[in-house]
N, C-alpha and C. Protein backbone atom coordinates (compact mmCIF):
# COMPACT_ATOMS: atom_id res chain seq x y z
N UNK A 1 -53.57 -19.15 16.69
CA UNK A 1 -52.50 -19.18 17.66
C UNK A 1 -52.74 -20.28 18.69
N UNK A 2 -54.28 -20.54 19.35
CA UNK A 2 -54.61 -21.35 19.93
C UNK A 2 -54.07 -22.96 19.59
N UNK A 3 -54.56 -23.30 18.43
CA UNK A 3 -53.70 -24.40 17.82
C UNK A 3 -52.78 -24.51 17.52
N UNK A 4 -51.89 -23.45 17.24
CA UNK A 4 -50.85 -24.20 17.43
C UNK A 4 -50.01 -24.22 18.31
N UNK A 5 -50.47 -24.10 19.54
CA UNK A 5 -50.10 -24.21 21.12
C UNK A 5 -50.53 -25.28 21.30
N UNK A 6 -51.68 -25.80 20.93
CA UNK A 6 -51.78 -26.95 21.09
C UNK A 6 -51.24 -27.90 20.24
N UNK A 7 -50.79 -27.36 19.27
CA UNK A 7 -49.87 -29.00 18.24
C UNK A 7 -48.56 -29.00 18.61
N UNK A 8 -48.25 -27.61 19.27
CA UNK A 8 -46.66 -27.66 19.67
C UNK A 8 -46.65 -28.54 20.89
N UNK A 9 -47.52 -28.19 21.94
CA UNK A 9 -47.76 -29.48 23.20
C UNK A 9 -47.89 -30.69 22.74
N UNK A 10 -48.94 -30.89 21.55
CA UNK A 10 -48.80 -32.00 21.15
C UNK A 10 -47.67 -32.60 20.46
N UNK A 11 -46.70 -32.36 20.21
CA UNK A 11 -45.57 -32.32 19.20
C UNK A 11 -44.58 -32.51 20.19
N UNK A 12 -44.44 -32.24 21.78
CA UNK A 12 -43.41 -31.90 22.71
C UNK A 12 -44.19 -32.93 23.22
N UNK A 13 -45.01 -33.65 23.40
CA UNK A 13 -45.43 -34.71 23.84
C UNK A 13 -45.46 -36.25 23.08
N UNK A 14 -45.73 -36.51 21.92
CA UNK A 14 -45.26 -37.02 20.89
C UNK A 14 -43.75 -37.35 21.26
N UNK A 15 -43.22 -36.21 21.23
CA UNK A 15 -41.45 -36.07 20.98
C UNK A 15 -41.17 -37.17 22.19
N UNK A 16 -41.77 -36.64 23.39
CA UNK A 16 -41.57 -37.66 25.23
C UNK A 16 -42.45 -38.82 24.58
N UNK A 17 -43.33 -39.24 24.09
CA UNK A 17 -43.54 -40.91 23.63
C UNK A 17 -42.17 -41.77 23.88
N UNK A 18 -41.52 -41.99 24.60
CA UNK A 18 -40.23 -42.40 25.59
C UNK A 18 -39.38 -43.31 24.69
N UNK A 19 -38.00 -43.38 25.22
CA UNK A 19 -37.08 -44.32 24.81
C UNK A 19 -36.17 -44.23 26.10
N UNK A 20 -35.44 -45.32 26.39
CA UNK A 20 -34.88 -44.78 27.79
C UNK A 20 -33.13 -45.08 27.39
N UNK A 21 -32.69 -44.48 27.84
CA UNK A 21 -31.50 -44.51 27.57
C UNK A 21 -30.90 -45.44 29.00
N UNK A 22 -29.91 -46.50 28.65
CA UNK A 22 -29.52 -47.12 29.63
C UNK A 22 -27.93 -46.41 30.66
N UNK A 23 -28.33 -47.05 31.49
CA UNK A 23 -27.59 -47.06 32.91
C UNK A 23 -27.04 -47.56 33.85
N UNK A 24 -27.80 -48.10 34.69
CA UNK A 24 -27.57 -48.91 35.55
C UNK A 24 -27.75 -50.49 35.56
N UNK A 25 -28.41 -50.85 35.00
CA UNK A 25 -28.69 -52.20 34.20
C UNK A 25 -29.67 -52.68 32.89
N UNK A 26 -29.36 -53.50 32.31
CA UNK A 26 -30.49 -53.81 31.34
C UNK A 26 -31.83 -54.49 31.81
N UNK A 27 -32.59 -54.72 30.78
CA UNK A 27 -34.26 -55.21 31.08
C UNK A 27 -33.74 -56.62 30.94
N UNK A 28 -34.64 -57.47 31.65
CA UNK A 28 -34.80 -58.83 31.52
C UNK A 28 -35.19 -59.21 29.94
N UNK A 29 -35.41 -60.10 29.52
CA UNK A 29 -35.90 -60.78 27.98
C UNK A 29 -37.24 -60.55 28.71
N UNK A 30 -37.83 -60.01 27.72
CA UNK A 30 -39.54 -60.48 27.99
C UNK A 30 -40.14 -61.73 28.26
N UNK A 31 -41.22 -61.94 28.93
CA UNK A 31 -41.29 -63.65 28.51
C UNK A 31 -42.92 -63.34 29.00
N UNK A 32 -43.84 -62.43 28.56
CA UNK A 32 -45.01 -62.39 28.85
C UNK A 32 -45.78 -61.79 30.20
N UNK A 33 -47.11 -62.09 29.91
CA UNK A 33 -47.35 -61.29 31.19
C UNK A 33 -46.82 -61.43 32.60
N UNK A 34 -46.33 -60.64 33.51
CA UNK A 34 -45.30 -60.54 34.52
C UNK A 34 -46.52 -61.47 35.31
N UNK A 35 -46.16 -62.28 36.78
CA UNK A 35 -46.78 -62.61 37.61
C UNK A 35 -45.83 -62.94 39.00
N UNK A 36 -46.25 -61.59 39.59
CA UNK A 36 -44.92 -61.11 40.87
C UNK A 36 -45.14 -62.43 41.94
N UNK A 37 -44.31 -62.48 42.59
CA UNK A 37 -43.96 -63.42 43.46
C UNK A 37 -44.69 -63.30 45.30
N UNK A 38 -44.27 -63.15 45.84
CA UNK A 38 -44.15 -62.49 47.17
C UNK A 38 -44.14 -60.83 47.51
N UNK A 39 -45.03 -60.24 47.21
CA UNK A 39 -45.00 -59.30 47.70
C UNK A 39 -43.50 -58.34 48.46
N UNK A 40 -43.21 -57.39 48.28
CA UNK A 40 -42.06 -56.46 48.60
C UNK A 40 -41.68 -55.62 48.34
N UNK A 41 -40.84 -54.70 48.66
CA UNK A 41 -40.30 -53.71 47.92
C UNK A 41 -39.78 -53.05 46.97
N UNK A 42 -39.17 -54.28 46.33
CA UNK A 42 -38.43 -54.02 45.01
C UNK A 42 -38.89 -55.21 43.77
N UNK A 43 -38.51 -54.77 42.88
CA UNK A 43 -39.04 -56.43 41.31
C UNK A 43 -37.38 -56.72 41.67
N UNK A 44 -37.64 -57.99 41.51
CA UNK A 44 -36.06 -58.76 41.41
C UNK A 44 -36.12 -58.65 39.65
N UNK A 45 -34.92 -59.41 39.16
CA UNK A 45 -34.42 -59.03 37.90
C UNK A 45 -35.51 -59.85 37.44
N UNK A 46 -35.62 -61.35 37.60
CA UNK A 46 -36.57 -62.32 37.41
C UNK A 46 -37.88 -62.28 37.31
N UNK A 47 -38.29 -61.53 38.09
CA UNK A 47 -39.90 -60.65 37.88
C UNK A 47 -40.45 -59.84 37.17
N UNK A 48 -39.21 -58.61 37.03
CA UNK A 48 -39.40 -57.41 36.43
C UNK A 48 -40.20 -57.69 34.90
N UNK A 49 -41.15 -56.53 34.57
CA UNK A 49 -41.50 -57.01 32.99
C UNK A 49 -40.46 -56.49 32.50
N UNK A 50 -40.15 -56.49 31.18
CA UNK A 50 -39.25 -55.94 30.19
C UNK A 50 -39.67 -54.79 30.01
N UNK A 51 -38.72 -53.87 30.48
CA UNK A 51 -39.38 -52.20 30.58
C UNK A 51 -39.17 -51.58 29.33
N UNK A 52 -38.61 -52.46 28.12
CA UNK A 52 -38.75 -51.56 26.95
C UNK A 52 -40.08 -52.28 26.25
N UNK A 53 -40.71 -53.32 26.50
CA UNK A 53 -41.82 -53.73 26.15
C UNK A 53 -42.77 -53.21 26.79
N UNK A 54 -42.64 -52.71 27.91
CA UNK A 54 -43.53 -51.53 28.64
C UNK A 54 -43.66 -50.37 27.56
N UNK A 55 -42.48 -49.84 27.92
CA UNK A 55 -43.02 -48.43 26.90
C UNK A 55 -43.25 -48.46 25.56
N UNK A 56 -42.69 -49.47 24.46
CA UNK A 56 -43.16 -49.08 23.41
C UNK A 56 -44.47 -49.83 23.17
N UNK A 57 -45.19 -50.67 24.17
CA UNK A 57 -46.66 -50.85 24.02
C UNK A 57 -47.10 -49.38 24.84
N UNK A 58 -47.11 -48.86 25.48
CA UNK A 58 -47.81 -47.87 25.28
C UNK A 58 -47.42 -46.63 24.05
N UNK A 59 -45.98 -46.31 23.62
CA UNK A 59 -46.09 -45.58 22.60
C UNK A 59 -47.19 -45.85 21.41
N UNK A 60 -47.18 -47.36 21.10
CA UNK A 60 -48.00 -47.80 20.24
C UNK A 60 -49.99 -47.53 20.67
N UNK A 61 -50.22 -47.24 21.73
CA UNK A 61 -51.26 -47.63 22.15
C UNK A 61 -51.51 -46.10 21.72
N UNK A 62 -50.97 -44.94 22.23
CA UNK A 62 -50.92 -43.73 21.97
C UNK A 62 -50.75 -43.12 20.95
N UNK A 63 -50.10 -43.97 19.79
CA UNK A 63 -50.11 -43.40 18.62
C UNK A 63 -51.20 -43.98 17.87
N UNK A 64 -51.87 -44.88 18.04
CA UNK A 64 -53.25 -45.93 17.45
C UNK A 64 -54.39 -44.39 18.16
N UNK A 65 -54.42 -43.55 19.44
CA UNK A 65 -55.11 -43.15 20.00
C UNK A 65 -55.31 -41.87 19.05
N UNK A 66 -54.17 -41.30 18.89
CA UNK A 66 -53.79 -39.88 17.95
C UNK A 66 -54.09 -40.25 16.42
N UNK A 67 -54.49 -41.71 15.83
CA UNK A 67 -54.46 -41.72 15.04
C UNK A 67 -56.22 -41.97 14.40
N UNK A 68 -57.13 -42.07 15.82
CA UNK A 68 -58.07 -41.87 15.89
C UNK A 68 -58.72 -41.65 16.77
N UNK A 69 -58.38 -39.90 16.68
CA UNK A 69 -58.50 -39.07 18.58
C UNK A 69 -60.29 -39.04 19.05
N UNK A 70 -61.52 -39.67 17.83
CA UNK A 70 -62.30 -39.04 17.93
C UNK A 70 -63.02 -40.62 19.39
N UNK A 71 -62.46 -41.49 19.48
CA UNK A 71 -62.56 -42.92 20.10
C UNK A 71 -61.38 -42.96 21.28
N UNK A 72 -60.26 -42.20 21.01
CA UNK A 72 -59.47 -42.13 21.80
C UNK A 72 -59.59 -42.07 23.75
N UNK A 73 -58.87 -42.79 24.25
CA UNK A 73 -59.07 -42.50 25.59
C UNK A 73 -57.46 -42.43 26.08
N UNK A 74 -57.33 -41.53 26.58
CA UNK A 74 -55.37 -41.14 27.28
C UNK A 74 -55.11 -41.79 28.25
N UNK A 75 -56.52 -42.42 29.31
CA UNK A 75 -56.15 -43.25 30.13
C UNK A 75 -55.54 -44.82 29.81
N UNK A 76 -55.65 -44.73 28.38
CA UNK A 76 -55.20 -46.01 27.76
C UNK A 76 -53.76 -46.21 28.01
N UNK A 77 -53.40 -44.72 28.18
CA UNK A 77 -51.98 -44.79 28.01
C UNK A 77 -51.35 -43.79 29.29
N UNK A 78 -52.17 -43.06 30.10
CA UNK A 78 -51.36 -42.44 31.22
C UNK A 78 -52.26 -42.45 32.34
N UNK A 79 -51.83 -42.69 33.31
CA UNK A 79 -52.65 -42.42 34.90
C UNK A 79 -53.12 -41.33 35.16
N UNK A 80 -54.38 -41.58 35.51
CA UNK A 80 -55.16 -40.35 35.97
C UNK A 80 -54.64 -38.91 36.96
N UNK A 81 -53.23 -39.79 37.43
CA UNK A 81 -52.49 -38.61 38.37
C UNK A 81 -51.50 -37.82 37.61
N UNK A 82 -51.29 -38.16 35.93
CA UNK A 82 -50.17 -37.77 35.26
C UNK A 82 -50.21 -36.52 35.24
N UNK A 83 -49.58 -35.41 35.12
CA UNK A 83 -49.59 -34.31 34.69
C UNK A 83 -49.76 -33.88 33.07
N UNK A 84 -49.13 -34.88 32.45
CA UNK A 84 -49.78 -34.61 30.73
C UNK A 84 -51.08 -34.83 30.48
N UNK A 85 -52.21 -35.85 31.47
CA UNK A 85 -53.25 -36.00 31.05
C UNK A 85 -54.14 -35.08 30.25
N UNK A 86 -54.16 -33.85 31.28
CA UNK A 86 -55.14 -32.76 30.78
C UNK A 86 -54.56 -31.70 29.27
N UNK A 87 -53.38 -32.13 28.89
CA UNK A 87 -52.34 -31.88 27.64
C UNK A 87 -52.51 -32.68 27.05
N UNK A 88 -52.57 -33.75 27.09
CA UNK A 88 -52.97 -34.93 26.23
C UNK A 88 -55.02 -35.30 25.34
N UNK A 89 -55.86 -34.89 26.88
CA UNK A 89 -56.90 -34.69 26.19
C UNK A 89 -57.12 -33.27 25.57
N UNK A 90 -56.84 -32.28 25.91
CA UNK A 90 -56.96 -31.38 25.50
C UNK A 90 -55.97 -31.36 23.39
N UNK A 91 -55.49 -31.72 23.38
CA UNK A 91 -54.67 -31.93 22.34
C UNK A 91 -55.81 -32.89 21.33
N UNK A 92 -55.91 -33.77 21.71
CA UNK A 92 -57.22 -35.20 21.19
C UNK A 92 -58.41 -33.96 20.69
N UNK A 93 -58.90 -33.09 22.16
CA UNK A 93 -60.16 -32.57 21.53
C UNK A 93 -60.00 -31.37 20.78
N UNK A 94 -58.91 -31.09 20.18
CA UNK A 94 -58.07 -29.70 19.23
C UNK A 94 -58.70 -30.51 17.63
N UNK A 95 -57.89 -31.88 17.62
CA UNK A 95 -57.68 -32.85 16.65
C UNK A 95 -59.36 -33.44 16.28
N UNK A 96 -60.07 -33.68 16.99
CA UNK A 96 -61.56 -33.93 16.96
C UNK A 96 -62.08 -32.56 16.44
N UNK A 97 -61.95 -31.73 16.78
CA UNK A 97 -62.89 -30.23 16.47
C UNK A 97 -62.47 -29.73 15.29
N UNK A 98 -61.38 -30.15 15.05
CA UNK A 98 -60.44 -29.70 13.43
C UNK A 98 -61.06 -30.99 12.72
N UNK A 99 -61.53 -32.03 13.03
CA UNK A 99 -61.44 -33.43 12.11
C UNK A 99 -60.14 -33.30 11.43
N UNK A 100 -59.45 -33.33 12.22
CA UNK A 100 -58.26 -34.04 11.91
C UNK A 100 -57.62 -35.12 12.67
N UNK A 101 -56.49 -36.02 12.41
CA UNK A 101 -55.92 -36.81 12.69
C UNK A 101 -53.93 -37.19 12.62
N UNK A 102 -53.40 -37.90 13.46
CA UNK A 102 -52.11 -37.94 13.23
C UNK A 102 -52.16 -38.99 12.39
N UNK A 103 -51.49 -39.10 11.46
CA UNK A 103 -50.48 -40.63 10.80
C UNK A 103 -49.02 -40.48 11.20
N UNK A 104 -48.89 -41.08 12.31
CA UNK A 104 -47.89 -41.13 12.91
C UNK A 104 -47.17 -42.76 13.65
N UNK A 105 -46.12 -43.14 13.35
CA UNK A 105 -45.90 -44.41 14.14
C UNK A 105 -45.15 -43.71 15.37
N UNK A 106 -44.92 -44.92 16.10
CA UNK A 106 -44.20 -44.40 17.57
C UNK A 106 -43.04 -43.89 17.56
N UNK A 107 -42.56 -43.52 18.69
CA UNK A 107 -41.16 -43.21 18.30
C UNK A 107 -40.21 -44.60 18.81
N UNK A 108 -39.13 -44.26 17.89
CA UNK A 108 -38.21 -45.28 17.86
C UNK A 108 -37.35 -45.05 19.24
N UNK A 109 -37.35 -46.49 19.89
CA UNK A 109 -36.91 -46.48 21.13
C UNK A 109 -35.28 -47.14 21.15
N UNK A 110 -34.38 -46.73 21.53
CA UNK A 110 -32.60 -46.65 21.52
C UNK A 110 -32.61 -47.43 22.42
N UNK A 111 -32.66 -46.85 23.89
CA UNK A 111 -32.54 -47.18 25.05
C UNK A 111 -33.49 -46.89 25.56
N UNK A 112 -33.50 -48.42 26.87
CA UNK A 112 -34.60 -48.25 28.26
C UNK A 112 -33.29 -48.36 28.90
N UNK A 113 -33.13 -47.51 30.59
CA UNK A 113 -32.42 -47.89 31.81
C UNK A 113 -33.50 -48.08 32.88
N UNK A 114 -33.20 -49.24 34.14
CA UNK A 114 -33.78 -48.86 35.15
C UNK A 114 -32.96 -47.83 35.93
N UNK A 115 -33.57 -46.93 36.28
CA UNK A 115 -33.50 -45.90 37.27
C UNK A 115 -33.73 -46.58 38.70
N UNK A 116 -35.36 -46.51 39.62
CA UNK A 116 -35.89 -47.23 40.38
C UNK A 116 -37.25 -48.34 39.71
N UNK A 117 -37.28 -49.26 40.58
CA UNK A 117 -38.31 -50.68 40.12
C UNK A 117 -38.49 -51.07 41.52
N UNK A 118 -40.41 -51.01 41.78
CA UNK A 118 -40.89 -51.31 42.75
C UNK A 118 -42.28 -52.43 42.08
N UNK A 119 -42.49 -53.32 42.64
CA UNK A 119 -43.86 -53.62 42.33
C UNK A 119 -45.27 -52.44 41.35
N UNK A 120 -45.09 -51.74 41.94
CA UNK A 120 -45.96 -51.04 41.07
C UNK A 120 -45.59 -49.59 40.19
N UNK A 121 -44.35 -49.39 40.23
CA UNK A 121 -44.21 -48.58 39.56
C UNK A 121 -42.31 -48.70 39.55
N UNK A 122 -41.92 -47.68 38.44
CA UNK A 122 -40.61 -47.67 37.97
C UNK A 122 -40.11 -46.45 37.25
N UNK A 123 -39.16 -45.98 37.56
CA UNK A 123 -38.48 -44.72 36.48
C UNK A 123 -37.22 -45.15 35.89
N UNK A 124 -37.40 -44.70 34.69
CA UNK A 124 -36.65 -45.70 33.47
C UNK A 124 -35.98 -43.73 33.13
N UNK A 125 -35.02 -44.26 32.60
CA UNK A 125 -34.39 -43.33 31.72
C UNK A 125 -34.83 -43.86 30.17
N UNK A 126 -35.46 -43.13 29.05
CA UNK A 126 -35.51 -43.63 28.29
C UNK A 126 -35.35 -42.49 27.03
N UNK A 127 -34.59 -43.28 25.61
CA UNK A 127 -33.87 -42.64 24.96
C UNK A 127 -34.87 -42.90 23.52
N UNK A 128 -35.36 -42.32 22.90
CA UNK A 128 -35.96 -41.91 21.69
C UNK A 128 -35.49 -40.98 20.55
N UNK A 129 -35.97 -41.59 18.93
CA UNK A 129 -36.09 -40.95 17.91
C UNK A 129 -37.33 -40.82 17.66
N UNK A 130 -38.12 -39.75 16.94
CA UNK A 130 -39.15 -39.51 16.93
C UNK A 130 -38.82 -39.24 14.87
N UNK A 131 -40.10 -40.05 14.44
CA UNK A 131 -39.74 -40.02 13.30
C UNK A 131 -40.81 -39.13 12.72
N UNK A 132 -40.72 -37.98 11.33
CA UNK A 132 -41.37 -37.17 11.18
C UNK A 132 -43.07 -37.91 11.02
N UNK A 133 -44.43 -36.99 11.35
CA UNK A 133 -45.52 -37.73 10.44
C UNK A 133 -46.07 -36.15 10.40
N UNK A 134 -47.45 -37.07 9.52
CA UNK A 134 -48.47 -35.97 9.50
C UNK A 134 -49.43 -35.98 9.92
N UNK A 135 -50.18 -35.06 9.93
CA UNK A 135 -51.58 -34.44 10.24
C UNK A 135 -52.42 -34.30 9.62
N UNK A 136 -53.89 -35.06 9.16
CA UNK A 136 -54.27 -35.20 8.14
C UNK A 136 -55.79 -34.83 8.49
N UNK A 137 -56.52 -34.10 7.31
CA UNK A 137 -57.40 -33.77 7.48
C UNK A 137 -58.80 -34.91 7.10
N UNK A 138 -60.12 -34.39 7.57
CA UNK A 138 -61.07 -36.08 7.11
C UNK A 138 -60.84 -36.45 5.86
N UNK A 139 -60.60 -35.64 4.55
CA UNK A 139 -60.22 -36.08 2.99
C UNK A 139 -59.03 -36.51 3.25
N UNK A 140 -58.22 -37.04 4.32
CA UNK A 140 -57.11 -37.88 3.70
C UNK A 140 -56.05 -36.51 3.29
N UNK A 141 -56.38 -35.33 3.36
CA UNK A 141 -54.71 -34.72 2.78
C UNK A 141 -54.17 -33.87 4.21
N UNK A 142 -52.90 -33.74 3.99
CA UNK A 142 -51.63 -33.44 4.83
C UNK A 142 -51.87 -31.86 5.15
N UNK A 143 -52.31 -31.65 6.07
CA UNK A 143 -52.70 -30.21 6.63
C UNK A 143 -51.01 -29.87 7.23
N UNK A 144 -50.61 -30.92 7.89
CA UNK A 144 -49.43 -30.36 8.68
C UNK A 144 -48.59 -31.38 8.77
N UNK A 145 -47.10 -31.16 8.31
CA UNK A 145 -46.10 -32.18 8.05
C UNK A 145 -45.22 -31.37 9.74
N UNK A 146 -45.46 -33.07 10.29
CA UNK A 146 -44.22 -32.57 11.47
C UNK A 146 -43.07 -33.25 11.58
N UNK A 147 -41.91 -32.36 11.43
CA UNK A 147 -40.91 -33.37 11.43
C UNK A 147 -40.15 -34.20 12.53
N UNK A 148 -39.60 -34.97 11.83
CA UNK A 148 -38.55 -35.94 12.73
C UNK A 148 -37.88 -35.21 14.07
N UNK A 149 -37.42 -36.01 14.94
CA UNK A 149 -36.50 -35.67 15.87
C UNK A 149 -35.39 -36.26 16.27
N UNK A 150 -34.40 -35.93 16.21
CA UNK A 150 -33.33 -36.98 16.67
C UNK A 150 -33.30 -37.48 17.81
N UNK A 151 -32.22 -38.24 18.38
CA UNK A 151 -32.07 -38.66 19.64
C UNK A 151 -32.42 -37.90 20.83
N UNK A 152 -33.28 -37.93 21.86
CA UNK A 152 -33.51 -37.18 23.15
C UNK A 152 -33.91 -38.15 24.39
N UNK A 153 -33.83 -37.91 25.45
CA UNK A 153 -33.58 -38.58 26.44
C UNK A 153 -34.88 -37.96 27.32
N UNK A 154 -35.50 -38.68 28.15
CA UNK A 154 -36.99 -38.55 29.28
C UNK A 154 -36.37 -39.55 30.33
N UNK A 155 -37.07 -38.84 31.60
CA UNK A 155 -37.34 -39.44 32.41
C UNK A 155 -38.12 -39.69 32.51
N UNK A 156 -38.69 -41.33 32.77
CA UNK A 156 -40.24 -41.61 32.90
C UNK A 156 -40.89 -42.30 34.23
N UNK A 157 -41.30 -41.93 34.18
CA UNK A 157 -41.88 -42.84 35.39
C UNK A 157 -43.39 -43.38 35.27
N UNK A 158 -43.74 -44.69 35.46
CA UNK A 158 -44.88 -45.62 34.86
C UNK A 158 -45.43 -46.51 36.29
N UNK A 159 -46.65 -46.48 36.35
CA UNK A 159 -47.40 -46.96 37.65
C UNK A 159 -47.89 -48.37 37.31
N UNK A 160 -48.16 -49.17 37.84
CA UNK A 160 -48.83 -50.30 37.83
C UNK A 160 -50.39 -50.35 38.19
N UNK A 161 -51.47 -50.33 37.25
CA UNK A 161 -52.65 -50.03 37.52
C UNK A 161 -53.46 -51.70 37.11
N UNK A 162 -54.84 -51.80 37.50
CA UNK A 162 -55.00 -53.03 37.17
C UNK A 162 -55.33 -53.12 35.38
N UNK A 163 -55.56 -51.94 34.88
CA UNK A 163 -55.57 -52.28 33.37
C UNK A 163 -54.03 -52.58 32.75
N UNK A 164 -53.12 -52.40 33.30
CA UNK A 164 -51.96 -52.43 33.31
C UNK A 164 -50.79 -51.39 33.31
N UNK A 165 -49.88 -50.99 32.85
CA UNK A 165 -48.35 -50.13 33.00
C UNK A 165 -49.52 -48.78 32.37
N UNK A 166 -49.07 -47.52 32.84
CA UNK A 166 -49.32 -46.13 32.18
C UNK A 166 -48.27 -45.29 32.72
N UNK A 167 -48.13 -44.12 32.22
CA UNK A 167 -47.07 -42.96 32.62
C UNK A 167 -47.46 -42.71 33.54
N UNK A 168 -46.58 -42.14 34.65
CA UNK A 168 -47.41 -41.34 35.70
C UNK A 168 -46.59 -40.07 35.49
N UNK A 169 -45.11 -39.89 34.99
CA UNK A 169 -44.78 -38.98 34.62
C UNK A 169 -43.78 -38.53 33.76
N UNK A 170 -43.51 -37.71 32.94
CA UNK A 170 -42.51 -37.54 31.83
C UNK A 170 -41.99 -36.55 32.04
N UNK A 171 -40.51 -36.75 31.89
CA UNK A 171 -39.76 -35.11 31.58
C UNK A 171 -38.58 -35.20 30.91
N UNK A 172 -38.63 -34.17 29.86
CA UNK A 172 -37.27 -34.02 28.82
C UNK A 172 -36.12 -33.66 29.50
N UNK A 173 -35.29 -34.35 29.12
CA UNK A 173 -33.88 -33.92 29.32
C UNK A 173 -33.93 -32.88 29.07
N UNK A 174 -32.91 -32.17 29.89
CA UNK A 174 -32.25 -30.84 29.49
C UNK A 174 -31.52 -30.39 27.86
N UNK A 175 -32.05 -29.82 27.43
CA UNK A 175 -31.73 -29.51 25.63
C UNK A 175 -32.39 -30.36 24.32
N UNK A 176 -33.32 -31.28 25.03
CA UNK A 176 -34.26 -31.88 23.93
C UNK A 176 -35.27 -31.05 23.36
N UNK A 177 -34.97 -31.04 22.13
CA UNK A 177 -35.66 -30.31 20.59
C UNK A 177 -37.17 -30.65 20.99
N UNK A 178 -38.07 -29.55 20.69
CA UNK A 178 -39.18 -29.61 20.15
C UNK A 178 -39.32 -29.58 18.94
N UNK A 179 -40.53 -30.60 18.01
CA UNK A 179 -40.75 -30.38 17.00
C UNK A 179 -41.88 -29.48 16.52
N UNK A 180 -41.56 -28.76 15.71
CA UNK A 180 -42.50 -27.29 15.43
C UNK A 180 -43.48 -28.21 13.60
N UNK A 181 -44.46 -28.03 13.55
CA UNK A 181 -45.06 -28.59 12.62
C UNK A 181 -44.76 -27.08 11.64
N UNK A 182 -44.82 -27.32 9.74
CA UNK A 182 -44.98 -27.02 9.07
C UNK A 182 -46.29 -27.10 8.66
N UNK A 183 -47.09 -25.75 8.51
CA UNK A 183 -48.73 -25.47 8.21
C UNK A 183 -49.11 -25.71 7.22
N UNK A 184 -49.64 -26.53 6.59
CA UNK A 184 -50.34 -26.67 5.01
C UNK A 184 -51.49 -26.53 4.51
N UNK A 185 -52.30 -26.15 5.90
CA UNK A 185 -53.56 -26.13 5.43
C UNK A 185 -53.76 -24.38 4.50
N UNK A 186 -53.18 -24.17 4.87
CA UNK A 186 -52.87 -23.17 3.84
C UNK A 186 -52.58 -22.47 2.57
N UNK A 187 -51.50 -24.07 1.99
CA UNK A 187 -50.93 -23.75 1.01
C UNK A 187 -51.99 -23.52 0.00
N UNK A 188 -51.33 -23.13 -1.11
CA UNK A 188 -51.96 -23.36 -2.32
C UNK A 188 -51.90 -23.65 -3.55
C-alpha cells in the first residue's frame, strides 16, 4: 500500500512535469543563455528567457533523473523551498529500494503563458500531455505500465538560482486526472 502511495505521488507529479497554457502573452524566441540588463523589477520582453525552454529543460532533466533515481538529485530540477521536494525524493528513494526505474520521456508541452516575470522568478500557466511509460525493474522488464494523460493545466512557479531556473512551486488545475499505474509485477 506504501508504494503505491508513493507511485501515485509519483504519477501526480510526473503528470505536473508542466506545460503552460497561454494567456496573457507569448515567450520571446529563445536565443540562449539570458544575460539581464539593469537590474529591476520586472524581465522586459527582450530579456525574458523563453519560458517554454525553461520548463521543458527541466521536464527533461527530471525525467533523465527518474530514469536513473539511484544518481539522481531533485535539486537538479526544484528549489530547496519547493514543496514537492520531499515527494520527489522520497519517490527516487521508493524507486532505488525496489531497483527499479522509470522509462519515461517528458511530458508534452501545448502551452507556456506568462502569468508574473521578475528577474528571478516567474509563474507561467502551463499546459501538458503526459504520455504513458513504464516502470522497469533491474532485468529490464515492465513491473508497472503507467498510462498516458491528456491535456491538464499547472500553475508553476520557477525561481532563478545560480545553477539556474527550478520549480519553486506546482499546482494542478482544478479537475486534472491522476494517473493510476497498472501492477505487473505480479502477473503471471
Amino acid at each position: 500500500m506504501r508504494s503505491r502511495t508513493v507511485f501515485l505521488l509519483l504519477g501526480a507529479l510526473v503528470v505536473a512535469a508542466v506545460v503552460v497554457v497561454p494567456r496573457a502573452r507569448r515567450e520571446p524566441a529563445y536565443d540562449g543563455p539570458v544575460a539581464l540588463a539593469a537590474p529591476g523589477p520586472t524581465v522586459s520582453a527582450s530579456a525574458a528567457p523563453q519560458w517554454r525552454a525553461v520548463i521543458a529543460a527541466l521536464d527533461q532533466v527530471r525525467a533523465a533523473g527518474f530514469a536513473d533515481p539511484s544518481t539522481a538529485d531533485p535539486l537538479h530540477w526544484v528549489s530547496a523551498d519547493c514543496p514537492c521536494l520531499a515527494v520527489e525524493r522520497a519517490a527516487l528513494a521508493s524507486l532505488v529500494r525496489e531497483h527499479r526505474r522509470l522509462e519515461a520521456g517528458a511530458p508534452h508541452l501545448v502551452t507556456v503563458e506568462v502569468v508574473t516575470a521578475a528577474e528571478v522568478a516567474a509563474t507561467l500557466r502551463v499546459g501538458d500531455v503526459l504520455p504513458a511509460y513504464d516502470e522497469v525493474d533491474a532485468d529490464d522488464r515492465v513491473v508497472r505500465a503507467w498510462p498516458g494523460r491528456a491535456a491538464a493545466t499547472w500553475t508553476v512557479t520557477v525561481v532563478r538560482q545560480q545553477q539556474g531556473w527550478r520549480w519553486s512551486a506546482i499546482e494542478r488545475a482544478a479537475g486534472a486526472e491522476v494517473a493510476v499505474g497498472v501492477d505487473r509485477s505480479r502477473a503471471g
